[in-house]
C-alpha atoms as a PDB file:
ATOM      1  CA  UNK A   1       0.000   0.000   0.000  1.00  0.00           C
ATOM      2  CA  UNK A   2       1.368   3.764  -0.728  1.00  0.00           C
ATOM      3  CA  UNK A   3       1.271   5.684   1.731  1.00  0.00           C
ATOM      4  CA  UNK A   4      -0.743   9.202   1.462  1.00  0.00           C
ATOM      5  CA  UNK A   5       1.206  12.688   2.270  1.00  0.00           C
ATOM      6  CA  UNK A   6      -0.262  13.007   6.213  1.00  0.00           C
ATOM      7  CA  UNK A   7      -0.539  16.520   6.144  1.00  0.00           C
ATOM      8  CA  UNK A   8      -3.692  16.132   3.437  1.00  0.00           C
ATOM      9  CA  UNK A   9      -5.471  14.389   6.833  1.00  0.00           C
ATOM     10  CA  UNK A  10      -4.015  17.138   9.885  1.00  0.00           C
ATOM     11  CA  UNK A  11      -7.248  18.420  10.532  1.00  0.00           C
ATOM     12  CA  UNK A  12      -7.018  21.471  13.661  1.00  0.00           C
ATOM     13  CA  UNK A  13      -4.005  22.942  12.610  1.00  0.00           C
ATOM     14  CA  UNK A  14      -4.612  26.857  13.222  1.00  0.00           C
ATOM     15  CA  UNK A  15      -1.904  28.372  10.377  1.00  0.00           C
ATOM     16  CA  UNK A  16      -1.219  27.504   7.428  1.00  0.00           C
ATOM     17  CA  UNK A  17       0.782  28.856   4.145  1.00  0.00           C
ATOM     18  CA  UNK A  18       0.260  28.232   0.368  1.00  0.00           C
ATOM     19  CA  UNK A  19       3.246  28.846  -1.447  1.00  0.00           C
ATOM     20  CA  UNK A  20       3.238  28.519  -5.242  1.00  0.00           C
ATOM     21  CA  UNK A  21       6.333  28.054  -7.527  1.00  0.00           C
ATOM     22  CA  UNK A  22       7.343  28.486 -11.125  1.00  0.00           C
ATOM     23  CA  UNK A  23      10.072  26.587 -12.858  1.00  0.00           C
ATOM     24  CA  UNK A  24      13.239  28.605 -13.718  1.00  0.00           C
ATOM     25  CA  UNK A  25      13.509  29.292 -17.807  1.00  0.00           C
ATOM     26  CA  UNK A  26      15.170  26.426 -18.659  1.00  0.00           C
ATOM     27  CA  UNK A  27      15.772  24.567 -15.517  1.00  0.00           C
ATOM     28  CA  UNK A  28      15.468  20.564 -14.974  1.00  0.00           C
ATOM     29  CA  UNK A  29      12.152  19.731 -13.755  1.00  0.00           C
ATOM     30  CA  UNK A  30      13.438  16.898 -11.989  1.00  0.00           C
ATOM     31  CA  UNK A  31      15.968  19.148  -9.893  1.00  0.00           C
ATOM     32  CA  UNK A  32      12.857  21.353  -8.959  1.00  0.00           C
ATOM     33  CA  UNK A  33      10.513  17.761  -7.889  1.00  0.00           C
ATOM     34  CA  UNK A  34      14.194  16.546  -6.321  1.00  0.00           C
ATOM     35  CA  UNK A  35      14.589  19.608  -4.311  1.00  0.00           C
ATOM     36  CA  UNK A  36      10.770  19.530  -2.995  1.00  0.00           C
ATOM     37  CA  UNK A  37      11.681  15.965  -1.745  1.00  0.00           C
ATOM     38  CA  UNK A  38      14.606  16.815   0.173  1.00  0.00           C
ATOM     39  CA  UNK A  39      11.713  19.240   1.810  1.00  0.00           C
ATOM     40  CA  UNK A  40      10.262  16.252   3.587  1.00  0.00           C
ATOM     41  CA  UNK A  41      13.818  15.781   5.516  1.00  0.00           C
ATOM     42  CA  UNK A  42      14.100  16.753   9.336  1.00  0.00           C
ATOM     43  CA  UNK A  43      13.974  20.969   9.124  1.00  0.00           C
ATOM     44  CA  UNK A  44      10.227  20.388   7.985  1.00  0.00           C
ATOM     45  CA  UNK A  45       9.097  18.532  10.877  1.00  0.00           C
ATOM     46  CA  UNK A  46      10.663  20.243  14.153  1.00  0.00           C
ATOM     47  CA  UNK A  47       7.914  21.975  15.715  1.00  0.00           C
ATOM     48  CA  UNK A  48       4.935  20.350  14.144  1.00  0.00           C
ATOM     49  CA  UNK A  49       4.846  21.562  10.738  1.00  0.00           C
ATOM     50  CA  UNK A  50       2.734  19.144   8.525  1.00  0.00           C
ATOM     51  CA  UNK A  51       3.963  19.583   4.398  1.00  0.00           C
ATOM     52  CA  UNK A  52       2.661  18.602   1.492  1.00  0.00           C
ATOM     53  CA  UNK A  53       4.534  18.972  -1.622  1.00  0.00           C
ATOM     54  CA  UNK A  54       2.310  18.949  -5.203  1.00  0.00           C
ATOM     55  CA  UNK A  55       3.192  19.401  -9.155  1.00  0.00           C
ATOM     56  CA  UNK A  56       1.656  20.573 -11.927  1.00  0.00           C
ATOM     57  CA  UNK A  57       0.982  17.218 -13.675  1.00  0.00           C
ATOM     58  CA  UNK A  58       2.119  17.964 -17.030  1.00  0.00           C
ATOM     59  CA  UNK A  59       5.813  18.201 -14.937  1.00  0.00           C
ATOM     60  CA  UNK A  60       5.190  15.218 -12.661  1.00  0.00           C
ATOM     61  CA  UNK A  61       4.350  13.148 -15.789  1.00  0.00           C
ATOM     62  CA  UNK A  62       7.532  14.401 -17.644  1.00  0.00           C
ATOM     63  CA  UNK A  63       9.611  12.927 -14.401  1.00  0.00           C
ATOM     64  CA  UNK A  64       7.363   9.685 -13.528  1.00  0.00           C
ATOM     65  CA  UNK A  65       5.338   9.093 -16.506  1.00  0.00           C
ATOM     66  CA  UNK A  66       3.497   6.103 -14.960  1.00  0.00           C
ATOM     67  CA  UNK A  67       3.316   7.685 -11.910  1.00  0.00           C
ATOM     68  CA  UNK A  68      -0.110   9.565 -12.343  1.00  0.00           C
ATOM     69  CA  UNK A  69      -3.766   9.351 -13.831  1.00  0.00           C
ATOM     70  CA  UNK A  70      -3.510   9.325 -17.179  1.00  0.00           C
ATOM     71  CA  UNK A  71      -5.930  12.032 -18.260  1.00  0.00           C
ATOM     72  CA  UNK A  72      -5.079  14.674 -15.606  1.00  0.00           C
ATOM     73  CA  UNK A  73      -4.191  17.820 -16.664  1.00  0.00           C
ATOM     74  CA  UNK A  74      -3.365  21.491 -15.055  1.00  0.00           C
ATOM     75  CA  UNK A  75      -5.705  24.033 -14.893  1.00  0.00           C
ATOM     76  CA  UNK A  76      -4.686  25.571 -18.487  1.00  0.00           C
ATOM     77  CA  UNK A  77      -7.619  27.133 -19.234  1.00  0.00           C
ATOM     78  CA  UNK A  78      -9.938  29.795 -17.723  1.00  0.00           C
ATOM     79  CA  UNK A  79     -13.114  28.563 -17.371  1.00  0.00           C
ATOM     80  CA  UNK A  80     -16.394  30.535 -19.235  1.00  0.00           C
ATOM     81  CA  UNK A  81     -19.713  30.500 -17.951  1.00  0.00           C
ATOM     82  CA  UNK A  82     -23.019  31.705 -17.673  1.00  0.00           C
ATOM     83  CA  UNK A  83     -23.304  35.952 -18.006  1.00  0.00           C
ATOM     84  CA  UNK A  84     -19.682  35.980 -18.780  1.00  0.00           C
ATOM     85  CA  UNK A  85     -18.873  34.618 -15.764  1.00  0.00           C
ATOM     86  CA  UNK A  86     -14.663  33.589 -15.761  1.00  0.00           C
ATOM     87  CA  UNK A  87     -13.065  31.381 -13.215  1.00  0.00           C
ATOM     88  CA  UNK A  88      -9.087  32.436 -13.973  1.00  0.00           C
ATOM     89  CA  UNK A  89      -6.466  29.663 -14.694  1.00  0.00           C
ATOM     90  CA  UNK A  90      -3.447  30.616 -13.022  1.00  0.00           C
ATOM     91  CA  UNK A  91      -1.467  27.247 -13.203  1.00  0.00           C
ATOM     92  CA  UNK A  92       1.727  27.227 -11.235  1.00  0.00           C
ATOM     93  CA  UNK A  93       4.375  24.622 -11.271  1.00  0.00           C
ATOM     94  CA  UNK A  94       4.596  23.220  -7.864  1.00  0.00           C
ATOM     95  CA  UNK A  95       2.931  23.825  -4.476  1.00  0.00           C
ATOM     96  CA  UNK A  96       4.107  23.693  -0.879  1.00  0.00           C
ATOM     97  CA  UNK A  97       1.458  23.700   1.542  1.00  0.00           C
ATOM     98  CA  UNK A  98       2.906  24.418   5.517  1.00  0.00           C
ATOM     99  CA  UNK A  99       0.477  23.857   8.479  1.00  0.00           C
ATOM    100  CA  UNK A 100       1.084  23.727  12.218  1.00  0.00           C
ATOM    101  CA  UNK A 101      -0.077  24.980  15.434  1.00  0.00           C
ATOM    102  CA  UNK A 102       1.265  28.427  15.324  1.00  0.00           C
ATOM    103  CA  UNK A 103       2.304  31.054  12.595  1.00  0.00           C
ATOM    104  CA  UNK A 104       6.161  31.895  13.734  1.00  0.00           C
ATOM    105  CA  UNK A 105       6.717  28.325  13.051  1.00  0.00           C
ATOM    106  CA  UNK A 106       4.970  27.831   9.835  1.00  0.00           C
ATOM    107  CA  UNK A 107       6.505  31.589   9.013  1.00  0.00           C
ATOM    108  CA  UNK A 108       9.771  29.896   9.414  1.00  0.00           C
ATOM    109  CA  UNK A 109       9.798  26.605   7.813  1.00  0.00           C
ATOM    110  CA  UNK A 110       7.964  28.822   4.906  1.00  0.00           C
ATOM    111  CA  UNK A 111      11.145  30.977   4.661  1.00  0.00           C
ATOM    112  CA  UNK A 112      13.900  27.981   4.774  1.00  0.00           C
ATOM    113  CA  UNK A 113      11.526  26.172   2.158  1.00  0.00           C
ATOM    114  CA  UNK A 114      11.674  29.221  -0.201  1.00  0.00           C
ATOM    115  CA  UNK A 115      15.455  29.497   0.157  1.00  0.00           C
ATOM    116  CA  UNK A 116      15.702  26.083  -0.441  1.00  0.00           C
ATOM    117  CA  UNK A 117      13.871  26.136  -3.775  1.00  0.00           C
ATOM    118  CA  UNK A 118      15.172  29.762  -4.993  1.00  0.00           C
ATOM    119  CA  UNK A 119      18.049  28.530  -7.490  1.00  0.00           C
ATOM    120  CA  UNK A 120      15.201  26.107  -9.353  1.00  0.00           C
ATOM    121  CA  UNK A 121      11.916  27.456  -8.832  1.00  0.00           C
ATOM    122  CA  UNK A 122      11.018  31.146  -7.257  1.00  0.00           C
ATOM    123  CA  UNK A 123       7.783  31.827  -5.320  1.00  0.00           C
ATOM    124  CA  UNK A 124       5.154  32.841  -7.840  1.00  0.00           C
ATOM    125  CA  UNK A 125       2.353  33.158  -5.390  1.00  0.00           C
ATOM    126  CA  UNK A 126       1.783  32.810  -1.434  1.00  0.00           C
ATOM    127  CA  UNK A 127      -0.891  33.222   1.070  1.00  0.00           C
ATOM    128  CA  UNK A 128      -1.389  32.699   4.569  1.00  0.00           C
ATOM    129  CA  UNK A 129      -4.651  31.591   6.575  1.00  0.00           C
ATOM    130  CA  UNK A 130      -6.380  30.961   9.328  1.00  0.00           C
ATOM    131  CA  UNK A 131      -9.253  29.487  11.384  1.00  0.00           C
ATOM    132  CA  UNK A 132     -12.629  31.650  11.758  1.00  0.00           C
ATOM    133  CA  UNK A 133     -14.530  30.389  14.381  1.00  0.00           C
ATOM    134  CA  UNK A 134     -13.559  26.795  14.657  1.00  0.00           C
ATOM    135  CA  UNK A 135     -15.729  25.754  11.235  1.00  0.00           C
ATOM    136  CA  UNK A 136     -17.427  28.843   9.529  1.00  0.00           C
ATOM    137  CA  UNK A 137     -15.956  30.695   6.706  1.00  0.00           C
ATOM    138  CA  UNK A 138     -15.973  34.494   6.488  1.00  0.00           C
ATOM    139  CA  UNK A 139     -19.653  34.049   5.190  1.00  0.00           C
ATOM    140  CA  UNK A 140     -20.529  32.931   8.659  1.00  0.00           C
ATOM    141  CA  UNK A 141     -21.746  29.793   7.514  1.00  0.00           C
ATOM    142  CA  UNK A 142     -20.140  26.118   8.531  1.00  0.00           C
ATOM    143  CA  UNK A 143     -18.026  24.779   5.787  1.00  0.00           C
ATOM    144  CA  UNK A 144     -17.489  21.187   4.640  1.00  0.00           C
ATOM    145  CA  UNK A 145     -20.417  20.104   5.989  1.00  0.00           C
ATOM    146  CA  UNK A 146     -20.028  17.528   3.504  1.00  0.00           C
ATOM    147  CA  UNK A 147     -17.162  16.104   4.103  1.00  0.00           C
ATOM    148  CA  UNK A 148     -16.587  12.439   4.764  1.00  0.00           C
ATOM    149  CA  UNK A 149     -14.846  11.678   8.297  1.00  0.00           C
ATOM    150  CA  UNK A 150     -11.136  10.704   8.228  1.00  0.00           C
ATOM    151  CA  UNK A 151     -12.172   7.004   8.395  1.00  0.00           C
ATOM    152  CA  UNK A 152     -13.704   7.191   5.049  1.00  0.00           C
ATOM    153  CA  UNK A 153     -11.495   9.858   3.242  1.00  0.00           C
ATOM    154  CA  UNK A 154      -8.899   7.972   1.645  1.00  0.00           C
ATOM    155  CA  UNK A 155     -11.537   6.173   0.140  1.00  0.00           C
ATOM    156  CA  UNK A 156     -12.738   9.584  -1.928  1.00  0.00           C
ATOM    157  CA  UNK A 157      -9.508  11.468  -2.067  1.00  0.00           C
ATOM    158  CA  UNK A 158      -6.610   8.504  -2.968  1.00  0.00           C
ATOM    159  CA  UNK A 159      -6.045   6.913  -6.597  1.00  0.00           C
ATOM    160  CA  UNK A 160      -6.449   3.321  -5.661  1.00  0.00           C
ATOM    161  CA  UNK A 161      -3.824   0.705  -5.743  1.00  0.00           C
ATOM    162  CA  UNK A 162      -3.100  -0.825  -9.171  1.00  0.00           C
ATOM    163  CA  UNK A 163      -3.842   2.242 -11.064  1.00  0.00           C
ATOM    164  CA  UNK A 164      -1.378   5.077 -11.743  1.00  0.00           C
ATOM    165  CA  UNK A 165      -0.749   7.521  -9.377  1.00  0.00           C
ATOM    166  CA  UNK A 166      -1.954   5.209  -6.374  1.00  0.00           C
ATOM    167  CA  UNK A 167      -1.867   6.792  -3.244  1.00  0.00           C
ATOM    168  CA  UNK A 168      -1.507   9.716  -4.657  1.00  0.00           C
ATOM    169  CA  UNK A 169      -4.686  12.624  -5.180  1.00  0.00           C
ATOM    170  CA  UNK A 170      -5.499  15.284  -6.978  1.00  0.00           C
ATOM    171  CA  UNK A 171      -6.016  19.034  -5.417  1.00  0.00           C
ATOM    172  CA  UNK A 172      -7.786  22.137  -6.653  1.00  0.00           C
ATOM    173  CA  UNK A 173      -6.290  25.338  -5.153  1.00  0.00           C
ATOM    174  CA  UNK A 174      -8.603  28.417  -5.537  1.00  0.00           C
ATOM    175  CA  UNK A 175      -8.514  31.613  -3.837  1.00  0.00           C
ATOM    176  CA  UNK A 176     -12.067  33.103  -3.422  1.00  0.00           C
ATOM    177  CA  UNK A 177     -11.904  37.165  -2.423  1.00  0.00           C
ATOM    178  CA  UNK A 178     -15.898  37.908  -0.871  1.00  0.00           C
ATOM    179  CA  UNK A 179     -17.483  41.183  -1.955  1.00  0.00           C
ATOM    180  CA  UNK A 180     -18.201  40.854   2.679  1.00  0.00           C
ATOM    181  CA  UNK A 181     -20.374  44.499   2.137  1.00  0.00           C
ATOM    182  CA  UNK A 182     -22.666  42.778  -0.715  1.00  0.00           C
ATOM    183  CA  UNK A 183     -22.958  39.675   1.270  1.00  0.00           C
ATOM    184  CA  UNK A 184     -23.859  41.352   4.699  1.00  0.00           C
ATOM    185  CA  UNK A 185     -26.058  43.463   3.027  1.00  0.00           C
ATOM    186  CA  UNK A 186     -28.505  40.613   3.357  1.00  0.00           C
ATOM    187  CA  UNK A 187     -30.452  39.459   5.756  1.00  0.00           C
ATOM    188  CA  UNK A 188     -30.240  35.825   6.833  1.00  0.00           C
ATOM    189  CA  UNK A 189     -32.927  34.246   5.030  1.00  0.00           C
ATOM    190  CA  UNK A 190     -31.061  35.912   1.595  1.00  0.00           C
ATOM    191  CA  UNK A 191     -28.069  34.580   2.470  1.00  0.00           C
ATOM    192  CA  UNK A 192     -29.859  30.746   3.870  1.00  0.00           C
ATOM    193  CA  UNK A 193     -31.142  31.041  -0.239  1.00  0.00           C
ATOM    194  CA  UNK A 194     -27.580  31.190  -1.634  1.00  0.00           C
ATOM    195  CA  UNK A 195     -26.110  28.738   0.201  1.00  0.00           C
ATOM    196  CA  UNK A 196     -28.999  26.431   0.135  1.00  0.00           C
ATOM    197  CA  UNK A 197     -28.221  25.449   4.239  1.00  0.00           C
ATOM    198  CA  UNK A 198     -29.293  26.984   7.562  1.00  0.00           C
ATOM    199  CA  UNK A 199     -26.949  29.504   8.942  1.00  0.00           C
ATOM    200  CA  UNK A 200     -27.190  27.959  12.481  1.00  0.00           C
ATOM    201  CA  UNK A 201     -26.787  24.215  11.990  1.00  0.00           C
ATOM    202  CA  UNK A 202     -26.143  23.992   8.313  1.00  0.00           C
ATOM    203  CA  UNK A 203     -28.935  21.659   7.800  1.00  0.00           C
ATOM    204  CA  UNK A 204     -30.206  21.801   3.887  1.00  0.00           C
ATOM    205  CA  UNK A 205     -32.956  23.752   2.512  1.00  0.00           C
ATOM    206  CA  UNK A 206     -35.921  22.182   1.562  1.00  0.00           C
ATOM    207  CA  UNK A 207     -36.987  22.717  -1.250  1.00  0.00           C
ATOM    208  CA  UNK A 208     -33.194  23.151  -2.728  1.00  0.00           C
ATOM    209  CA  UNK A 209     -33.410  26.790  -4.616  1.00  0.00           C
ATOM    210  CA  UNK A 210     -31.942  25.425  -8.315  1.00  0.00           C
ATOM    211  CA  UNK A 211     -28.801  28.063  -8.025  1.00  0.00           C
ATOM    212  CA  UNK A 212     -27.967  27.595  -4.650  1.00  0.00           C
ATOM    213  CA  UNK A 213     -24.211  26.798  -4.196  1.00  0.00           C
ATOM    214  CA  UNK A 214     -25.239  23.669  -2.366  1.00  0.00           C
ATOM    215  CA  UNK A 215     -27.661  22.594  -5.698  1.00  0.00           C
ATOM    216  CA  UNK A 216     -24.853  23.704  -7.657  1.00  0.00           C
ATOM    217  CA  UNK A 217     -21.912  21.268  -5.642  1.00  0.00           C
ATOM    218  CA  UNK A 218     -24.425  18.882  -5.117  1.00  0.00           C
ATOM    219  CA  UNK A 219     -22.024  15.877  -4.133  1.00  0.00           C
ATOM    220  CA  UNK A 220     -24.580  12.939  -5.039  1.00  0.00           C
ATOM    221  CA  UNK A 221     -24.838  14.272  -9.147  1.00  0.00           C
ATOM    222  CA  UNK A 222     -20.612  15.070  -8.892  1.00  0.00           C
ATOM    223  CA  UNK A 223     -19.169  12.186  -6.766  1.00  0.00           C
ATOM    224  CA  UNK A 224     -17.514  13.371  -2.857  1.00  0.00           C
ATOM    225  CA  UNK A 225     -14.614  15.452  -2.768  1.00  0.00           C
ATOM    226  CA  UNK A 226     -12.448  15.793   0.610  1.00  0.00           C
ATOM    227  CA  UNK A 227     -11.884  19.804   1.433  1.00  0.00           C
ATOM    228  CA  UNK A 228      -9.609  21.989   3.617  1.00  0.00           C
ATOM    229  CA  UNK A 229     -10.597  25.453   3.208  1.00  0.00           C
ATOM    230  CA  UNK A 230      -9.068  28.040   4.877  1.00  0.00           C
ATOM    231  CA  UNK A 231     -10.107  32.016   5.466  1.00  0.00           C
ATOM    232  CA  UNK A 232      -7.211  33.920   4.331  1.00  0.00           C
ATOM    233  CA  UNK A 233      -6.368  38.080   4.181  1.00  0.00           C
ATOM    234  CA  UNK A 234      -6.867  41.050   6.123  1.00  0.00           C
ATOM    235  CA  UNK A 235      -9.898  43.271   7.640  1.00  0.00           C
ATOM    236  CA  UNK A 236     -10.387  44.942   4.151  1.00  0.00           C
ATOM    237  CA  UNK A 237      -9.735  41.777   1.842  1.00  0.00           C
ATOM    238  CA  UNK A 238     -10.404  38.787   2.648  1.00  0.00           C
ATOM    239  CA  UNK A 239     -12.239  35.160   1.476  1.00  0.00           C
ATOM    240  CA  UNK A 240     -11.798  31.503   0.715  1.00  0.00           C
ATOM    241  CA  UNK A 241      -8.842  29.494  -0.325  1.00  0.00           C
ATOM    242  CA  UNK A 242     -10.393  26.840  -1.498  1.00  0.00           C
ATOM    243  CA  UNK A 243      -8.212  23.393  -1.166  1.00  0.00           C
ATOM    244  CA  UNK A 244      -9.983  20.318  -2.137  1.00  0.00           C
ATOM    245  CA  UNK A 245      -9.280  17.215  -3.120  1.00  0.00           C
ATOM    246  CA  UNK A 246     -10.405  14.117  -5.207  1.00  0.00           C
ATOM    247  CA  UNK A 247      -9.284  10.645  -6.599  1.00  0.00           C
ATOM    248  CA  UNK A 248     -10.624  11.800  -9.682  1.00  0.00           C
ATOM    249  CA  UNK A 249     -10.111  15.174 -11.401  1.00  0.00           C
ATOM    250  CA  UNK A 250     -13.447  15.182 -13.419  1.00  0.00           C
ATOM    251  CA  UNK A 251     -15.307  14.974 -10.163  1.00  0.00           C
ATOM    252  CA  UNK A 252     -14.015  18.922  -9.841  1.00  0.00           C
ATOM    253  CA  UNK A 253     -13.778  20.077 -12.716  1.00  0.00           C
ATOM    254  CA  UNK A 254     -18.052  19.267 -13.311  1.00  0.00           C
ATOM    255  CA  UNK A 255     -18.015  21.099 -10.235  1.00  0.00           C
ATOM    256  CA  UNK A 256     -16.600  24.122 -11.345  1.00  0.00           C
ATOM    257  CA  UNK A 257     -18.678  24.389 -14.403  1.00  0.00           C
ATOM    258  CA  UNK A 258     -21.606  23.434 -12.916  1.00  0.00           C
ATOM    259  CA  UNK A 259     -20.942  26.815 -10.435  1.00  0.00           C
ATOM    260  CA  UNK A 260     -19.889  28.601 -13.646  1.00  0.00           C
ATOM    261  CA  UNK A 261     -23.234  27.363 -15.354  1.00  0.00           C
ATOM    262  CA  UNK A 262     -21.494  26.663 -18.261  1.00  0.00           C
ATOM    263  CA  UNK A 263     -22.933  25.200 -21.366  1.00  0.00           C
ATOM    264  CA  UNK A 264     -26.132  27.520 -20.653  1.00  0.00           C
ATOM    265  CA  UNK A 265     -26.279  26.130 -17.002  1.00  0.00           C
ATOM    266  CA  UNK A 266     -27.592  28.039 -13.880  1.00  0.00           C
ATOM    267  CA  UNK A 267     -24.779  30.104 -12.112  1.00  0.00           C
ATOM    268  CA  UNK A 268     -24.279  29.285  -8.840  1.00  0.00           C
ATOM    269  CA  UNK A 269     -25.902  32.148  -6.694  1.00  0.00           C
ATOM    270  CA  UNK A 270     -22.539  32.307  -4.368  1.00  0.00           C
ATOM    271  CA  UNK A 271     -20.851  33.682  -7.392  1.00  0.00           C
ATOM    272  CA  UNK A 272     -22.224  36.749  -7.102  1.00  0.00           C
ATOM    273  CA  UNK A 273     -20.648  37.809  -3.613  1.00  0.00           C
ATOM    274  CA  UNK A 274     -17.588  36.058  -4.101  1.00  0.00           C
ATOM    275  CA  UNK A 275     -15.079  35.659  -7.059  1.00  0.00           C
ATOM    276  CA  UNK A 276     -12.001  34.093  -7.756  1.00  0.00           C
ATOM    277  CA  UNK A 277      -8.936  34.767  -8.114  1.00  0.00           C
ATOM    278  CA  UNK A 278      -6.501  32.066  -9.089  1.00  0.00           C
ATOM    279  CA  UNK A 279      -7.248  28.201  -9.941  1.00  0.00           C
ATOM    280  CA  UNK A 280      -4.799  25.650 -10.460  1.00  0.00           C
ATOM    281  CA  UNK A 281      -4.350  21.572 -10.159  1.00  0.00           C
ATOM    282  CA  UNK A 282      -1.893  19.663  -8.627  1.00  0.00           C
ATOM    283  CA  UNK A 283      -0.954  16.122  -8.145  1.00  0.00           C
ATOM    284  CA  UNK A 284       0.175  15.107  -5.085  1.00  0.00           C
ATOM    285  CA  UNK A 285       2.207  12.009  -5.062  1.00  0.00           C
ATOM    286  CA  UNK A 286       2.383   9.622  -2.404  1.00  0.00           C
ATOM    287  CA  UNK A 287       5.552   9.414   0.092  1.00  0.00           C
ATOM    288  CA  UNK A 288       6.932   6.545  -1.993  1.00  0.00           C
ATOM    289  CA  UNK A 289       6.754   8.059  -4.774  1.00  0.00           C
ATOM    290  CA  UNK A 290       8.124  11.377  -3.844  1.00  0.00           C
ATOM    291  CA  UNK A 291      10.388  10.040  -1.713  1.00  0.00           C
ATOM    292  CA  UNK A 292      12.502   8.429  -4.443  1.00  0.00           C
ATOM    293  CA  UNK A 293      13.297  11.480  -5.881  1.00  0.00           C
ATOM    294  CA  UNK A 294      15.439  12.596  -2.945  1.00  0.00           C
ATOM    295  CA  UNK A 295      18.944  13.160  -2.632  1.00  0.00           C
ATOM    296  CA  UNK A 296      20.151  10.170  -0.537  1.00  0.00           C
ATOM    297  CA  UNK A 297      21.632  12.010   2.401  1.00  0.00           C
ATOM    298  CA  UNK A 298      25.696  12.435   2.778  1.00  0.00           C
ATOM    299  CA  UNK A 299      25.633  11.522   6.475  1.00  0.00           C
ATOM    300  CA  UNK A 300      23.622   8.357   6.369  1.00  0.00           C
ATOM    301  CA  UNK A 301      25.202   5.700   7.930  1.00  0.00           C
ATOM    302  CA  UNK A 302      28.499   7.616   8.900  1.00  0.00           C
END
């Protein structure tokens, strides 16, 4: 059995940092999914820090071509819906993901990871996040309501064994900025019709309003998906990042255009209060298989 990347499943950790990287012009892809490995050495784990390394598949698949699903590809494209609606593609090359108990450490490891990668692979994009009251997002509502318990996630977020890429999973990364004026602006029962749940206890609408972001997700039509969302920003911008993950990639990406409404769909109703910003796929390997792209270490055995 592979063994998944733990810090997909280290659920309660209060900071966390998304750090995005870009391939040097010309540089080895290898030496960039090499270097991440070595990441997953001791300076990453000393005080807690959970890390989870990911790559843009088209370079995964040019260093372990059997080593992931066979149609997965980046997010390449923007997506186009409904009343020229655009979710942006802003594919990036690698991802680091840092979580732990407190900032200054995750601030840290951040830092030594980013040094560490600097002669393959510069930053291209970071952000930092945080819990909002335990479960809620900044709409005030409870998020991943949905989500299966961490008995039965591997289940819905690992490729299964004999297939390429097992252990592995696939991850969208989205950051969501919320128009928080707009949304307030409306009174609870508005905002219960969006979302399609109860403010207080989540529990579904019924009847479903057809654009409601729960209609539009609606994990029984799209298959379950395994999410970590996080609040991220400041006072005066703020909103979602958006980090979920799947064994299959078409399992999101019918998501996405279903909240787009593409194809002459409904738009999801969400849309309108919150937009976003950046969307990208990674794969993330399994331990095994990352882990045999490190550099054996010097000092072993001596």
């Amino acid at each position: 059995m592979r063994t998944p990347q733990s810090g997909i499943f280290a659920l309660g950790t209060s900071s966390h940092a998304y750090l995005e990287f870009d391939l040097q012009p010309g540089a080895n892809p290898r030496d960039l999914v090499t270097a991440m490995a070595g990441l997953r050495e001791p300076r990453t784990t000393i005080g807690g820090i959970n890390l989870v390394s990911g790559f843009r598949p088209e370079l995964w698949r040019a260093v372990a071509s059997d080593g992931i699903p066979r149609d997965f590809v980046g997010f390449n494209e923007d997506i186009r819906g409904a009343e020229g609606y655009v979710m942006p593609a802003t594919q990036h090359d690698a991802v680091l993901w840092l979580s732990g108990s407190a900032y200054d450490v995750v601030f840290d490891e951040s830092r030594q990871a980013i040094a560490a990668l600097a002669g393959v692979a510069p930053v291209a994009d970071e952000t930092s996040s945080w819990p909002y009251r335990h479960d809620r997002d900044l709409t005030g509502f409870i998020d991943g309501t949905e989500n299966p318990s961490l008995l039965e996630a591997p289940a819905v977020l690992l490729v299964p064994e004999g297939t390429p890429g097992a252990g592995g999973t696939i991850l969208l990364l989205q950051k969501w900025v919320h128009d928080s004026t707009r949304w307030e602006s409306l009174d609870v029962a508005a905002q219960e019709r969006v979302v399609g749940r109860r403010k207080a206890d989540s529990v579904e609408l019924d009847p479903q309003p057809p654009d409601s972001h729960v209609a539009r997700t609606d994990q029984q039509v799209f298959g379950q998906i395994f999410r970590r969302n996080m609040p991220y920003g400041t006072v005066t911008n703020h909103g979602t990042v958006f980090v979920g993950f799947s064994a299959e990639q078409r399992r999101l990406t019918k998501m996405l255009d279903s909240m787009a409404g593409v194809n002459g769909g409904i738009r999801d109703a969400l849309t309108h209060y919150t937009r976003p910003l950046t969307g990208a796929f990674y794969f993330i390997p399994s331990v095994e298989a990352l882990g045999q792209f490190a550099a054996e270490d010097p000092t072993n055995g001596r």
